[in-house]
C-alpha atoms as a PDB file:
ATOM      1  CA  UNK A   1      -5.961 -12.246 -16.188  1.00  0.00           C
ATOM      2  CA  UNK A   2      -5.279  -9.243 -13.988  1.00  0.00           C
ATOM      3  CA  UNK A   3      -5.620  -5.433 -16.115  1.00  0.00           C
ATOM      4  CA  UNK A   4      -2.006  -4.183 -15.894  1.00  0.00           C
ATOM      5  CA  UNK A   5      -2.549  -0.570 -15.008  1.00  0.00           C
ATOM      6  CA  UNK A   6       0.179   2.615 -15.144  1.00  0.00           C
ATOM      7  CA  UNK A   7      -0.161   5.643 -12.988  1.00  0.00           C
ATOM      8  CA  UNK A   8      -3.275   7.819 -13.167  1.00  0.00           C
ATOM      9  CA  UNK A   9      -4.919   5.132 -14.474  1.00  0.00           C
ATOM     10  CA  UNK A  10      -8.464   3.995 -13.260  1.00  0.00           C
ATOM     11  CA  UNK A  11     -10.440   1.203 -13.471  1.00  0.00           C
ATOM     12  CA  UNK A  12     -13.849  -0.319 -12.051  1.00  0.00           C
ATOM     13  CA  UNK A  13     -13.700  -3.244  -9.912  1.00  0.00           C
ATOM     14  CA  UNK A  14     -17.256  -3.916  -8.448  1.00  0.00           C
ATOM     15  CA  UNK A  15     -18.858  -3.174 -11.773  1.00  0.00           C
ATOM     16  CA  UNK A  16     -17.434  -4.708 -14.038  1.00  0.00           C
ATOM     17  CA  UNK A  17     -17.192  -7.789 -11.406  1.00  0.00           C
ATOM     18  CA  UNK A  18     -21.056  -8.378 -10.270  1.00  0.00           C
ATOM     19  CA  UNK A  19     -20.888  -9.605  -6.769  1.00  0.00           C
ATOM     20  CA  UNK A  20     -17.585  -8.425  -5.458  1.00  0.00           C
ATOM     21  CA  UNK A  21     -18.020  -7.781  -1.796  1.00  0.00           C
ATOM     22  CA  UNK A  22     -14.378  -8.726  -0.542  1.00  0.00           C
ATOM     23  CA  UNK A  23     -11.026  -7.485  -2.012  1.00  0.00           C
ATOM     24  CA  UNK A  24      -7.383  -8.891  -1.053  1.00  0.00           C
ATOM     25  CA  UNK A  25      -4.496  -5.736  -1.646  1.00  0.00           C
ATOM     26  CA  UNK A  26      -1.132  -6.430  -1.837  1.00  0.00           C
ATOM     27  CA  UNK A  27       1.526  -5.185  -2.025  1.00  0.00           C
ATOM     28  CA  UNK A  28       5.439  -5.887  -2.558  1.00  0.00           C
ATOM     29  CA  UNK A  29       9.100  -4.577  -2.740  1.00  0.00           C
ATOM     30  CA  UNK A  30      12.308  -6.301  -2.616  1.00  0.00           C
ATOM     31  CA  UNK A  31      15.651  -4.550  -1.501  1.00  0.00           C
ATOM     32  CA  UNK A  32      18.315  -3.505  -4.146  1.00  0.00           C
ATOM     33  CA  UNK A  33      20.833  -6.114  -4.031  1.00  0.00           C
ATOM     34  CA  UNK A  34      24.203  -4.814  -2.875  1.00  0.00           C
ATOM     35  CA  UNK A  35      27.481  -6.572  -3.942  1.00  0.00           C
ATOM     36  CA  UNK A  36      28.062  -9.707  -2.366  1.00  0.00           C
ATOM     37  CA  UNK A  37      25.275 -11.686  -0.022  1.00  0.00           C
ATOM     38  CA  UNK A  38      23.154 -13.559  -2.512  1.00  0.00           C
ATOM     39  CA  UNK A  39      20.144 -12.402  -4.299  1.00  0.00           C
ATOM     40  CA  UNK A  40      18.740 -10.158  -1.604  1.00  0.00           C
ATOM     41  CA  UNK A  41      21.564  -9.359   0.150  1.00  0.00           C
ATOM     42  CA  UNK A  42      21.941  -7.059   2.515  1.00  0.00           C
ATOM     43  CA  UNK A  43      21.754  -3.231   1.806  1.00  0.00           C
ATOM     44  CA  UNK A  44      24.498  -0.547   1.598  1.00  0.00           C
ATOM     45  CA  UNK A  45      23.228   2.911   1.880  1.00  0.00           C
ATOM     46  CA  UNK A  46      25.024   5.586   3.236  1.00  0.00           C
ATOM     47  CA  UNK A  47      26.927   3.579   5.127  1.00  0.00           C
ATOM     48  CA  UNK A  48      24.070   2.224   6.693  1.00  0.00           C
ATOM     49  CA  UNK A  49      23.657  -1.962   5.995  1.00  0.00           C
ATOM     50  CA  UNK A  50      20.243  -1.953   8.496  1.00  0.00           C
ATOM     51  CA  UNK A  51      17.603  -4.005   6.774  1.00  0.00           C
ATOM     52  CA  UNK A  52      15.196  -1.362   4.979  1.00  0.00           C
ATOM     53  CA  UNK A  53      11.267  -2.224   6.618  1.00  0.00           C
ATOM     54  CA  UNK A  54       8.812  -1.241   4.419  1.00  0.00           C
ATOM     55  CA  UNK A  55       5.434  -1.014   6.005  1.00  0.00           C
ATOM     56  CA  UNK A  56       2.046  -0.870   3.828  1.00  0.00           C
ATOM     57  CA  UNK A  57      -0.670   1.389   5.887  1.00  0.00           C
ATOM     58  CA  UNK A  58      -4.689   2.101   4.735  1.00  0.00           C
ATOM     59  CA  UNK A  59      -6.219   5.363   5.479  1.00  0.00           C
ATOM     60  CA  UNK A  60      -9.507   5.542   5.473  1.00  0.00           C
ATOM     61  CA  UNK A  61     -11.330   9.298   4.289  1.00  0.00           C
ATOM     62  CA  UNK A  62     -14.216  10.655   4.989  1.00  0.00           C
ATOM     63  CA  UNK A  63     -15.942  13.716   2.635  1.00  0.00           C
ATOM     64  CA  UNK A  64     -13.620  15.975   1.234  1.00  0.00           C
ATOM     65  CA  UNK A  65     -10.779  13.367   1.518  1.00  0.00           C
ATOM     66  CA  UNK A  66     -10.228  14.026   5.356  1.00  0.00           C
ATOM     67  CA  UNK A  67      -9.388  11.682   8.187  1.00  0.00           C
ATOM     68  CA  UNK A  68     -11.806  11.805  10.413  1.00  0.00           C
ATOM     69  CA  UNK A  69     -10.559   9.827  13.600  1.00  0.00           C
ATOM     70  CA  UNK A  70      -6.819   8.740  13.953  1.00  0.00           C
ATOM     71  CA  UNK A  71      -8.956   4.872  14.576  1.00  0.00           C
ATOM     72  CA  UNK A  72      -9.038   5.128  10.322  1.00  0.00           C
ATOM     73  CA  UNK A  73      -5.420   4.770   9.913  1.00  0.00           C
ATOM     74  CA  UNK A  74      -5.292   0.697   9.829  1.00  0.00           C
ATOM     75  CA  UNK A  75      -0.906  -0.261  10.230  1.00  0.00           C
ATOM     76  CA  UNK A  76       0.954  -2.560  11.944  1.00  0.00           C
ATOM     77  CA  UNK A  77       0.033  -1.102  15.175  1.00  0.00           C
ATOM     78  CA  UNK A  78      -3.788  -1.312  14.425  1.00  0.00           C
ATOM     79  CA  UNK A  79      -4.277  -4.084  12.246  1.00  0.00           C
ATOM     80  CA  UNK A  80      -7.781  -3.779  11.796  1.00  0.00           C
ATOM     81  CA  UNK A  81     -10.431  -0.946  11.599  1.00  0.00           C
ATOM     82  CA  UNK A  82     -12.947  -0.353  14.357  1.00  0.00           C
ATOM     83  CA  UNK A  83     -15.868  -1.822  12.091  1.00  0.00           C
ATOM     84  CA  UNK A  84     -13.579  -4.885  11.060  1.00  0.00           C
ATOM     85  CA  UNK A  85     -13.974  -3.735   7.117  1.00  0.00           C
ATOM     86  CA  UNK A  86     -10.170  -3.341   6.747  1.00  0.00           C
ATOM     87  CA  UNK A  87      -7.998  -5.712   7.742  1.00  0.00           C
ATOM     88  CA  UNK A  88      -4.359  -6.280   7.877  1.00  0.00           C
ATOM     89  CA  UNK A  89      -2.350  -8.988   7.594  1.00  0.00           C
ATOM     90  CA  UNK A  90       0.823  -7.839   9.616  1.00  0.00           C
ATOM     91  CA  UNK A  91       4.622  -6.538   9.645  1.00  0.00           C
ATOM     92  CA  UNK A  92       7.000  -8.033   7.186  1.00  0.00           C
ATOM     93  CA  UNK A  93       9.838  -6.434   8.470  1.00  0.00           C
ATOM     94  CA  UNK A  94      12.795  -7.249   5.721  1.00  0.00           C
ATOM     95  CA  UNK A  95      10.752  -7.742   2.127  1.00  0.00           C
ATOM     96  CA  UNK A  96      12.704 -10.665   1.272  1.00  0.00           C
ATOM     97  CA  UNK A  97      10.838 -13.475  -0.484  1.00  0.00           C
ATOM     98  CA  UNK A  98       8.264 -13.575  -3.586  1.00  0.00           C
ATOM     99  CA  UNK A  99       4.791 -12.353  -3.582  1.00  0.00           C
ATOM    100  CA  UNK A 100       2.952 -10.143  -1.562  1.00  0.00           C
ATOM    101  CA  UNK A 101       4.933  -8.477   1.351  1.00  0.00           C
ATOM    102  CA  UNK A 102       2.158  -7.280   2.881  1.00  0.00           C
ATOM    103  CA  UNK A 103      -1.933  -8.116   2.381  1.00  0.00           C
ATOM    104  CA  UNK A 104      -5.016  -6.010   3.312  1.00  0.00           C
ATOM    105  CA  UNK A 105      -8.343  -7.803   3.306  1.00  0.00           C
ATOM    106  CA  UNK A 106     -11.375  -5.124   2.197  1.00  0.00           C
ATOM    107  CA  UNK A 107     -14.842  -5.886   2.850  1.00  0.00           C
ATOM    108  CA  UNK A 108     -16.315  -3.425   0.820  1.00  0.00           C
ATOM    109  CA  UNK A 109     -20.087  -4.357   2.019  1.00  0.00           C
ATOM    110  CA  UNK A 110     -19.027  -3.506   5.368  1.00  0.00           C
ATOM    111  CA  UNK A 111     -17.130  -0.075   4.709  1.00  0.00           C
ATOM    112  CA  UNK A 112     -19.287   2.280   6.644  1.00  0.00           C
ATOM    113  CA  UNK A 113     -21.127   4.709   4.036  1.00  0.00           C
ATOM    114  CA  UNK A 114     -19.185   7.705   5.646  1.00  0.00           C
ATOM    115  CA  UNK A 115     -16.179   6.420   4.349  1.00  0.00           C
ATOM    116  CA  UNK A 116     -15.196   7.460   0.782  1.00  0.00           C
ATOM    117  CA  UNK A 117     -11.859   6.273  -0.164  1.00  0.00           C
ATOM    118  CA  UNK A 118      -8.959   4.084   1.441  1.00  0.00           C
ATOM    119  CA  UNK A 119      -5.558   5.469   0.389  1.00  0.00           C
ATOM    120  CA  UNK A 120      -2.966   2.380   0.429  1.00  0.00           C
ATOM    121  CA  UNK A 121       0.147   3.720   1.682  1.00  0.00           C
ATOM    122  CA  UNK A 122       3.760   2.702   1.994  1.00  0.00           C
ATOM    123  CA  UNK A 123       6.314   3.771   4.029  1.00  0.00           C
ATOM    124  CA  UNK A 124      10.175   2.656   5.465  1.00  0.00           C
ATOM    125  CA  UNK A 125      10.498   2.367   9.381  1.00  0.00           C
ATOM    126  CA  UNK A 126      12.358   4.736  10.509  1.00  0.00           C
ATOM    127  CA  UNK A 127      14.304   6.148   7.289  1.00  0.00           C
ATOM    128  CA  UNK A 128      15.745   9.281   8.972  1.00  0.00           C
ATOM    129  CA  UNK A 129      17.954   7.336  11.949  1.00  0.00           C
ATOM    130  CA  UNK A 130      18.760   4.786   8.609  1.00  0.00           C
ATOM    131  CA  UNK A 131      18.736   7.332   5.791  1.00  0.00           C
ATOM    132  CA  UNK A 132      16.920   4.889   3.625  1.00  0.00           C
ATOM    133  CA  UNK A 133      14.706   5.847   0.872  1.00  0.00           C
ATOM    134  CA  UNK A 134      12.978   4.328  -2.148  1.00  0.00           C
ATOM    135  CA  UNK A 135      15.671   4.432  -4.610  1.00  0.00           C
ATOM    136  CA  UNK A 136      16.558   1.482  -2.223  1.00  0.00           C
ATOM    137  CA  UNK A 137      14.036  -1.077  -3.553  1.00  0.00           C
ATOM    138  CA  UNK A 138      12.793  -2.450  -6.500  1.00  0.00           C
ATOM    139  CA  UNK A 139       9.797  -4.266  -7.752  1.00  0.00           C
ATOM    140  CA  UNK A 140       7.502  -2.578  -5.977  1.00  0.00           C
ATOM    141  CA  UNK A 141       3.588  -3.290  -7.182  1.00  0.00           C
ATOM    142  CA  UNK A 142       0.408  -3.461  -5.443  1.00  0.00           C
ATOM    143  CA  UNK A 143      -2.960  -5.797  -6.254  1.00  0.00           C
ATOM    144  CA  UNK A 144      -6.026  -6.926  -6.135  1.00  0.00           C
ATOM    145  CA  UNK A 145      -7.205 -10.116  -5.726  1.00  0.00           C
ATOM    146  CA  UNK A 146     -10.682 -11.654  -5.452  1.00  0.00           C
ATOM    147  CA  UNK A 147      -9.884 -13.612  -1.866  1.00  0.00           C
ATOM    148  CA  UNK A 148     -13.351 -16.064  -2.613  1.00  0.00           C
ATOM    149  CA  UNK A 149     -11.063 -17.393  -5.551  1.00  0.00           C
ATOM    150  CA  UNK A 150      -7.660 -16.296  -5.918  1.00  0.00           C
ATOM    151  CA  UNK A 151      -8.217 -14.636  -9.364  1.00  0.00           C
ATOM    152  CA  UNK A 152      -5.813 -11.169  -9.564  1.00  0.00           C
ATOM    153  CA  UNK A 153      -8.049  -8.474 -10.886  1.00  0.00           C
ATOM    154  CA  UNK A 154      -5.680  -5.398 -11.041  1.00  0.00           C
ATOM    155  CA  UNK A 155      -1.458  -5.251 -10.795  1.00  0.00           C
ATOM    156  CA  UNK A 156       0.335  -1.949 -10.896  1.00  0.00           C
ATOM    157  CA  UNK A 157       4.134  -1.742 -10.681  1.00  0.00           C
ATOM    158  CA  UNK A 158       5.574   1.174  -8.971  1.00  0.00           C
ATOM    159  CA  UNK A 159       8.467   1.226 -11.905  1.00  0.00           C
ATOM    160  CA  UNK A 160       9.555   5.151 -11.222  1.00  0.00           C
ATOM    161  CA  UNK A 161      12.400   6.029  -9.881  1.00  0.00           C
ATOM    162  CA  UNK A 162      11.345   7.279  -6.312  1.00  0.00           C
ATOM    163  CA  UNK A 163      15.199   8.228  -5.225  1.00  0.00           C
ATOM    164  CA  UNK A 164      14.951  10.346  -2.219  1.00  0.00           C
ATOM    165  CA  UNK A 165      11.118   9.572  -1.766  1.00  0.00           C
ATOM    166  CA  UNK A 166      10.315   7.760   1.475  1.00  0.00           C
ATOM    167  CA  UNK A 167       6.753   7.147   1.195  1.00  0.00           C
ATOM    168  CA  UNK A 168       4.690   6.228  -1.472  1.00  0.00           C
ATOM    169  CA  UNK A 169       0.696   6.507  -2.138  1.00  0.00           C
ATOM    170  CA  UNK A 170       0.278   3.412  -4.230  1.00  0.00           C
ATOM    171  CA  UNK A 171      -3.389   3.478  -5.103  1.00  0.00           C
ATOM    172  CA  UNK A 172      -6.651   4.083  -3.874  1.00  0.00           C
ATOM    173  CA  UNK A 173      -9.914   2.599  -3.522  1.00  0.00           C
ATOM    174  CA  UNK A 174     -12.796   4.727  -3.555  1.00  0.00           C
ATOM    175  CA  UNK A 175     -16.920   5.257  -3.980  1.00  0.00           C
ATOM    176  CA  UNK A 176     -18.046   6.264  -7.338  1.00  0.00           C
ATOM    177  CA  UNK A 177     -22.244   6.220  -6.912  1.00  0.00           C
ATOM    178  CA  UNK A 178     -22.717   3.039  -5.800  1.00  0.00           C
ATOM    179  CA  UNK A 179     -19.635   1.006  -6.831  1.00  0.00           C
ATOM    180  CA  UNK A 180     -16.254   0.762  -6.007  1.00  0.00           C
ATOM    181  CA  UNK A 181     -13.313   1.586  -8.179  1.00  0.00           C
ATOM    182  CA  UNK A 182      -9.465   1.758  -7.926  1.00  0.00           C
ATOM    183  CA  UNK A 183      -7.005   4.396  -8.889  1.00  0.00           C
ATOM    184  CA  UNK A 184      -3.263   3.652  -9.659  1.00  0.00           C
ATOM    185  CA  UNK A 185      -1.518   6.928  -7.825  1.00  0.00           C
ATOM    186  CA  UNK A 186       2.122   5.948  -7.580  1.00  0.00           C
ATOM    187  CA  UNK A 187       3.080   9.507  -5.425  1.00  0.00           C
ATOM    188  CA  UNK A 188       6.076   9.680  -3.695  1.00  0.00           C
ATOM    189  CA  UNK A 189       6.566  11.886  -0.896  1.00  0.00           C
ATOM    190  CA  UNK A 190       9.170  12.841   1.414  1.00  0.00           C
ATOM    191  CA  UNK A 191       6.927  11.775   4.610  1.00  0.00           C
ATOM    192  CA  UNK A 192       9.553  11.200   7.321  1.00  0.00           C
ATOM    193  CA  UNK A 193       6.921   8.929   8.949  1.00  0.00           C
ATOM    194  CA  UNK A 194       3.198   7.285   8.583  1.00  0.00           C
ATOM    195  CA  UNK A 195       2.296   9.996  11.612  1.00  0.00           C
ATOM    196  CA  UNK A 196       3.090  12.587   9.335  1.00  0.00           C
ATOM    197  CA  UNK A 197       1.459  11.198   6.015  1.00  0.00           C
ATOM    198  CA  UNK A 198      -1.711  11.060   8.360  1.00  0.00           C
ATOM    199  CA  UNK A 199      -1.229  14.508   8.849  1.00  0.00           C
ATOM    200  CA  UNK A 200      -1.582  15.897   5.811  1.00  0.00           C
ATOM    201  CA  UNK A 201      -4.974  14.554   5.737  1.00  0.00           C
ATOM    202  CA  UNK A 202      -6.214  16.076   8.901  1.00  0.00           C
END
């Protein structure tokens, strides 16, 4: 069974699961359904029925919780880190469906040692020119899975009410001594754009 964690929470996930090299994160959000259209219908937001696109993003610090090279930032434009320890599955562009919207594979035994923490990170495409925001979706969560066998280890659900927020910081993974652990943040910003989230790491 996977731990059900709320914000600030966190938990071990290499100790407290011997041999854990490789981690699956997902994460998922649905649209608000507007009136009419079926279960995910199409979204009304002021005045603006543009599907909202969600996309998840991994940043990848170095000491003192700094980028180090803009080649860390793994997205749908760079779907996979230079060492090939973070990759990404691709751009679901609508979040209709069940399940994960979007998966990140971690290999953790391939993270290079400079790196100290990966900051999962979603944001909406373009929310400006759409004037879309969180308070638009629901159900948003992100996971862990153990890929060699399907088994979920951690699930947190995003459950606040992010109105006006148009990125979130969903959770971290990050280097305590020699094991890995994972922190339920739940943050929401008013990032206009991944670029800009990146920034504030620089």
């Amino acid at each position: 069974m996977a731990i059900n964690l709320h914000k600030g929470q966190r938990v071990d996930l290499t100790k407290t699961n011997p041999g854990l090299s490789k981690v699956l994160v997902g994460l998922g959000w649905d649209p608000v359904q507007s009136g009419g259209g079926g279960l995910f219908g199409s979204l009304f937001g002021g005045g603006n029925n543009a599907n909202i696109d969600c996309d998840a993003s991994v940043i990848m610090l170095g000491a003192n919780d700094k980028l180090q090279n803009n080649k860390d930032v793994v997205y749908f434009g760079n779907l996979r880190s230079n060492d090939g320890s973070v990759q990404h599955s691709g751009d679901n562009l609508t979040g209709d469906g069940d399940g994960d919207d979007e998966q990140i594979t971690v290999d953790l035994s391939r993270v290079p040692s400079h790196i100290q923490k990966l900051v999962f990170v979603v944001n909406i495409y373009d929310c400006v020119k759409r004037k879309q925001h969180f308070g638009m979706i629901r159900n948003s969560f992100i996971r862990v899975v153990n890929p060699s066998n399907q088994q979920p280890l951690l699930h947190y659900n995003l459950s606040e009410d992010y109105s006006g927020k148009t990125c979130l910081v969903a959770g971290e993974i990050y280097r305590h001594g020699n094991e890995w652990k994972f922190a339920a943040v739940g943050n929401g910003t008013n990032a206009a754009g991944l670029s800009e989230v990146v920034r504030s790491f620089s």
